[in-house]
Protein backbone atom coordinates (compact mmCIF):
# COMPACT_ATOMS: atom_id res chain seq x y z
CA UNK A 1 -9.06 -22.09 28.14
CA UNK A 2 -6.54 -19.88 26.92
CA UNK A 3 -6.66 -18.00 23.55
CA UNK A 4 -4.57 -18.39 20.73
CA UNK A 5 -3.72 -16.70 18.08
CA UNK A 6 -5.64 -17.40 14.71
CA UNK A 7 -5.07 -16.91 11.25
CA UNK A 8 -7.38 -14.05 10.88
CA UNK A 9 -5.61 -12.25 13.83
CA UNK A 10 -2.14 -12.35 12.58
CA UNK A 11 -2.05 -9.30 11.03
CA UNK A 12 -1.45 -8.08 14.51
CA UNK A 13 2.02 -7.37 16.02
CA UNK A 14 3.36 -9.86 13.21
CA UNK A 15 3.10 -7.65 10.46
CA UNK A 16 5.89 -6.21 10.08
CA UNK A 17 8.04 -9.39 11.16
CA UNK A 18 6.61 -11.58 9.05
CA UNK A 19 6.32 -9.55 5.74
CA UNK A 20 9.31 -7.59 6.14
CA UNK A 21 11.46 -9.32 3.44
CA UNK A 22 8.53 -9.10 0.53
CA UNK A 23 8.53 -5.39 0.70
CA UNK A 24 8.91 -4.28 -3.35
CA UNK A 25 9.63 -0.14 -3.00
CA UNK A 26 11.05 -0.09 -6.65
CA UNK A 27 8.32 -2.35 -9.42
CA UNK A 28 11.20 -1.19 -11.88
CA UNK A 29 14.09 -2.61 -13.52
CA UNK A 30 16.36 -0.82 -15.72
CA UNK A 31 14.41 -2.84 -18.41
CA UNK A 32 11.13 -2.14 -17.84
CA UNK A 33 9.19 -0.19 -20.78
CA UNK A 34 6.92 2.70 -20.12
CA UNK A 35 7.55 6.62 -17.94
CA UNK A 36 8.45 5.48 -14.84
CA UNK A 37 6.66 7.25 -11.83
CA UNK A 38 6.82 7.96 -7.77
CA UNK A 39 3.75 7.72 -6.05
CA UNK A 40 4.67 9.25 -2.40
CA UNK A 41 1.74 9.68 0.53
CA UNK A 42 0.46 8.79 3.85
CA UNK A 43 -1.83 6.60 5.54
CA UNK A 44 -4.43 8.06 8.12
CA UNK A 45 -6.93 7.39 10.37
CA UNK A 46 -9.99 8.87 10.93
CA UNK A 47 -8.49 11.30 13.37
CA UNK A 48 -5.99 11.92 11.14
CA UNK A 49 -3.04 10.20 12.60
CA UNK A 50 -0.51 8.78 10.59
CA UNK A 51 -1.03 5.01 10.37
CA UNK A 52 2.54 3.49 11.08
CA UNK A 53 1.91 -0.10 10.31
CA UNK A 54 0.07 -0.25 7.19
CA UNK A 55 0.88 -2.09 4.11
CA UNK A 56 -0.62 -1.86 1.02
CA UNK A 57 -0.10 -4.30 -2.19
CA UNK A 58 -0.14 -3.25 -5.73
CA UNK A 59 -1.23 -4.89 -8.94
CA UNK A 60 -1.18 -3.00 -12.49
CA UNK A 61 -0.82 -3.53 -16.02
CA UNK A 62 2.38 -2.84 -17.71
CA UNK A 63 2.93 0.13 -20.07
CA UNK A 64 1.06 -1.36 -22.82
CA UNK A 65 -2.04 -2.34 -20.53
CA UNK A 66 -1.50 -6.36 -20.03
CA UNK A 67 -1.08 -7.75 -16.70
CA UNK A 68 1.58 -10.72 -15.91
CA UNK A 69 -1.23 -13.05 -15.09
CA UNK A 70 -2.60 -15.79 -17.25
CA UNK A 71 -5.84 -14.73 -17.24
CA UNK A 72 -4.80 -11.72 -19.14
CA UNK A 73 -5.51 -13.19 -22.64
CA UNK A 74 -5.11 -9.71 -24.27
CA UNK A 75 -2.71 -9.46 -27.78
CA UNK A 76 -0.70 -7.00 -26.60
CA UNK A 77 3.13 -8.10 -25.57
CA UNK A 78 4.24 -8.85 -21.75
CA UNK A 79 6.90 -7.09 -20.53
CA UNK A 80 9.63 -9.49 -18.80
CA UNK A 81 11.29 -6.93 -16.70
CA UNK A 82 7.75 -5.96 -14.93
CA UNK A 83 5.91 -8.46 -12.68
CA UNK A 84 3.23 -5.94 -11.48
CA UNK A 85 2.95 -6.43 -8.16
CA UNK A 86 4.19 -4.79 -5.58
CA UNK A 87 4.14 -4.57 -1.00
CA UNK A 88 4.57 -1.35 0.00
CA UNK A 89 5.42 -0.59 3.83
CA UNK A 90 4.30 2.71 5.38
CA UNK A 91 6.77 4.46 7.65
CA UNK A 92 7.03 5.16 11.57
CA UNK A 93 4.85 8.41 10.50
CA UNK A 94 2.48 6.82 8.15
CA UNK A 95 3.97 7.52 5.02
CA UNK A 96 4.84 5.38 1.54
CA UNK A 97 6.71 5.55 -1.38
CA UNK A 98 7.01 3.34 -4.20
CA UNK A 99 8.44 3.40 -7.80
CA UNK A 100 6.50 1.75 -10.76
CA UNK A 101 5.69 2.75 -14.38
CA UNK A 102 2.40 4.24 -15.43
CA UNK A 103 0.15 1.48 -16.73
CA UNK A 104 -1.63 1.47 -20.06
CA UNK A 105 -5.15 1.22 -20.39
CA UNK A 106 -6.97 -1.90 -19.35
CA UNK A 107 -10.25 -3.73 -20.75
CA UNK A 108 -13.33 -3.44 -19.02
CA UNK A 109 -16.74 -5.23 -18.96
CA UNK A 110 -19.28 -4.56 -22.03
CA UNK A 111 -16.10 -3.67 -24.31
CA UNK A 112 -15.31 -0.51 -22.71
CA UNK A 113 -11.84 1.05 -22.00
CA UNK A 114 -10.20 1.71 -18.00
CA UNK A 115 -8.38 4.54 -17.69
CA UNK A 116 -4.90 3.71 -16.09
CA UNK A 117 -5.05 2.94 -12.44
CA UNK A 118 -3.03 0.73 -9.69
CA UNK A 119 -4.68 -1.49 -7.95
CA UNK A 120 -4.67 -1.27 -4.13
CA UNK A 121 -5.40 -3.56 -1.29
CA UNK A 122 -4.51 -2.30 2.30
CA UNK A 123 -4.15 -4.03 5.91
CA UNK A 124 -2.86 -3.00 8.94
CA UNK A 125 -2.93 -4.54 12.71
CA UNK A 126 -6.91 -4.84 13.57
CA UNK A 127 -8.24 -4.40 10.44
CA UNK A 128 -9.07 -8.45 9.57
CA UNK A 129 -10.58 -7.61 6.24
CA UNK A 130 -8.28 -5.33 3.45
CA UNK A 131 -9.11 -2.70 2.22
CA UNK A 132 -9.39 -2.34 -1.86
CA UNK A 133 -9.63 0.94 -3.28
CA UNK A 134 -7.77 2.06 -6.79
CA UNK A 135 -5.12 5.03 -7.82
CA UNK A 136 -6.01 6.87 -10.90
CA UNK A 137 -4.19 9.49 -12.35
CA UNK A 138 -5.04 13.20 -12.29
CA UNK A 139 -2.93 14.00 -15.99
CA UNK A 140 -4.97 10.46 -17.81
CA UNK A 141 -7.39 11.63 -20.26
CA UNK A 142 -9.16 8.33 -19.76
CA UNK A 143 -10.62 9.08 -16.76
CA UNK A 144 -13.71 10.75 -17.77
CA UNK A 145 -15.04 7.68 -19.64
CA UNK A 146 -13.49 5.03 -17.07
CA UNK A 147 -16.69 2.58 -16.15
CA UNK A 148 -15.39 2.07 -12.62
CA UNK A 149 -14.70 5.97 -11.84
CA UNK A 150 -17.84 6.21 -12.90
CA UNK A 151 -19.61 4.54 -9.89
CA UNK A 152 -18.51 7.17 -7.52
CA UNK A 153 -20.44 9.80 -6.59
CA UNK A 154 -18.39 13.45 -8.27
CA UNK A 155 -17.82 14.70 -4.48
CA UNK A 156 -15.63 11.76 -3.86
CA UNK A 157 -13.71 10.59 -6.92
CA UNK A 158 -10.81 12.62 -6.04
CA UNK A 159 -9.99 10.38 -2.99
CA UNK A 160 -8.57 7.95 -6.23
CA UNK A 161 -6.79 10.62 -7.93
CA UNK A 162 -2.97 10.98 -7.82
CA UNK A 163 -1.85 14.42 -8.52
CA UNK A 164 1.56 15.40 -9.76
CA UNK A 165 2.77 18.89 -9.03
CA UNK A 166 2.80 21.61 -11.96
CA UNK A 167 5.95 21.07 -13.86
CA UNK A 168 6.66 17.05 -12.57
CA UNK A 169 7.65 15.04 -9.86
CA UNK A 170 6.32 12.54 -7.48
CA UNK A 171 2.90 11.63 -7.97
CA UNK A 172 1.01 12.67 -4.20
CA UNK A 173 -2.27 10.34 -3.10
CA UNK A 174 -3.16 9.73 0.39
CA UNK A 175 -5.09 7.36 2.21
CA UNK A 176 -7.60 8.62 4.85
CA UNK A 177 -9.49 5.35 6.46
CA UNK A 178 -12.72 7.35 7.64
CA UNK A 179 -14.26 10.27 8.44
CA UNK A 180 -14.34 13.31 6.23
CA UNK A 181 -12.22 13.16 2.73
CA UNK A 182 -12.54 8.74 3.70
CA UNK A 183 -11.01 7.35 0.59
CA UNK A 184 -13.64 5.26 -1.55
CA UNK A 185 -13.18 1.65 -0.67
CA UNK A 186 -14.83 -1.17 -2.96
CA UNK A 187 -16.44 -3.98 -2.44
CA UNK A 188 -14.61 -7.18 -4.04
């Protein structure tokens, strides 16, 4: 009998044809509260080679730390120009770029505080399972006491952190999918 092609192997050659037109580059409208950013990088593999057919989606609070989802029951106000979400393609050589604002801080479990961070899942042709791993950023005060930071071992928490050069511009985080410098990956 012949194979055929299932839902869990679609990711495949059909990635980029079939998710093309969802790509969101630019989270931003001119309305949208809060310092807008540029978070620029690459996608690798474990030898190091750029990763041309990667895509990774984004979820984040807006600037005041709620998220455009109903289960965010928080008192703070939603921001109508900001959905949160974003798909971000990476280029022939591996590489991403995407606009969004810099979140506020979220609420975590046993009343404690998250520092501000994006939330990232990542696929690719033959990887069947994504990816979830989180941005942080290296200029948040919040990220000494952030619960989740906290689970990762010191050597490797700066595989989350995005660093801006001295004296601005575009936020720099990479993605390295094993080997040394692998960027921590959680279980969800």
């Amino acid at each position: 009998m012949p194979g055929i092609v299932t839902p869990s192997q679609t990711v495949g050659p059909f990635l980029r044809l079939g998710l093309s037109d969802l790509n969101t580059t630019d989270l931003t409208l001119k309305t949208t509260a809060g310092e807008r950013i540029t978070i620029a990088g690459s996608v690798l593999d474990g030898g190091r080679q750029p990763v041309p057919d990667a895509m990774l989606d984004i979820w984040q609070a807006n600037a005041q730390g709620k998220y455009a989802h109903p289960d965010d029951t928080q008192e703070k106000p939603l921001d109508p120009g900001f959905s949160g979400f974003g798909r971000i393609p990476t280029d022939a050589a591996g590489k991403f770029r995407f606009t969004t604002i810099k979140p506020g801080p979220v609420p975590g479990r046993g009343n404690t505080l998250q520092a501000p961070h994006i939330l990232v899942a990542l696929f690719m042709r033959g990887l069947l399972r994504h990816l979830y791993t989180r941005i942080y950023f290296s200029d948040s005060p919040g990220n000494a006491a952030d619960p989740v930071l906290a689970l990762v071992e010191d050597a490797r928490r700066d595989t989350l952190i995005a660093r801006r050069p001295p004296g601005g511009g575009d936020y720099r985080w990479d993605v390295i999918l094993q080997g040394e410098g692998e960027t921590v990956f959680f279980d969800c």
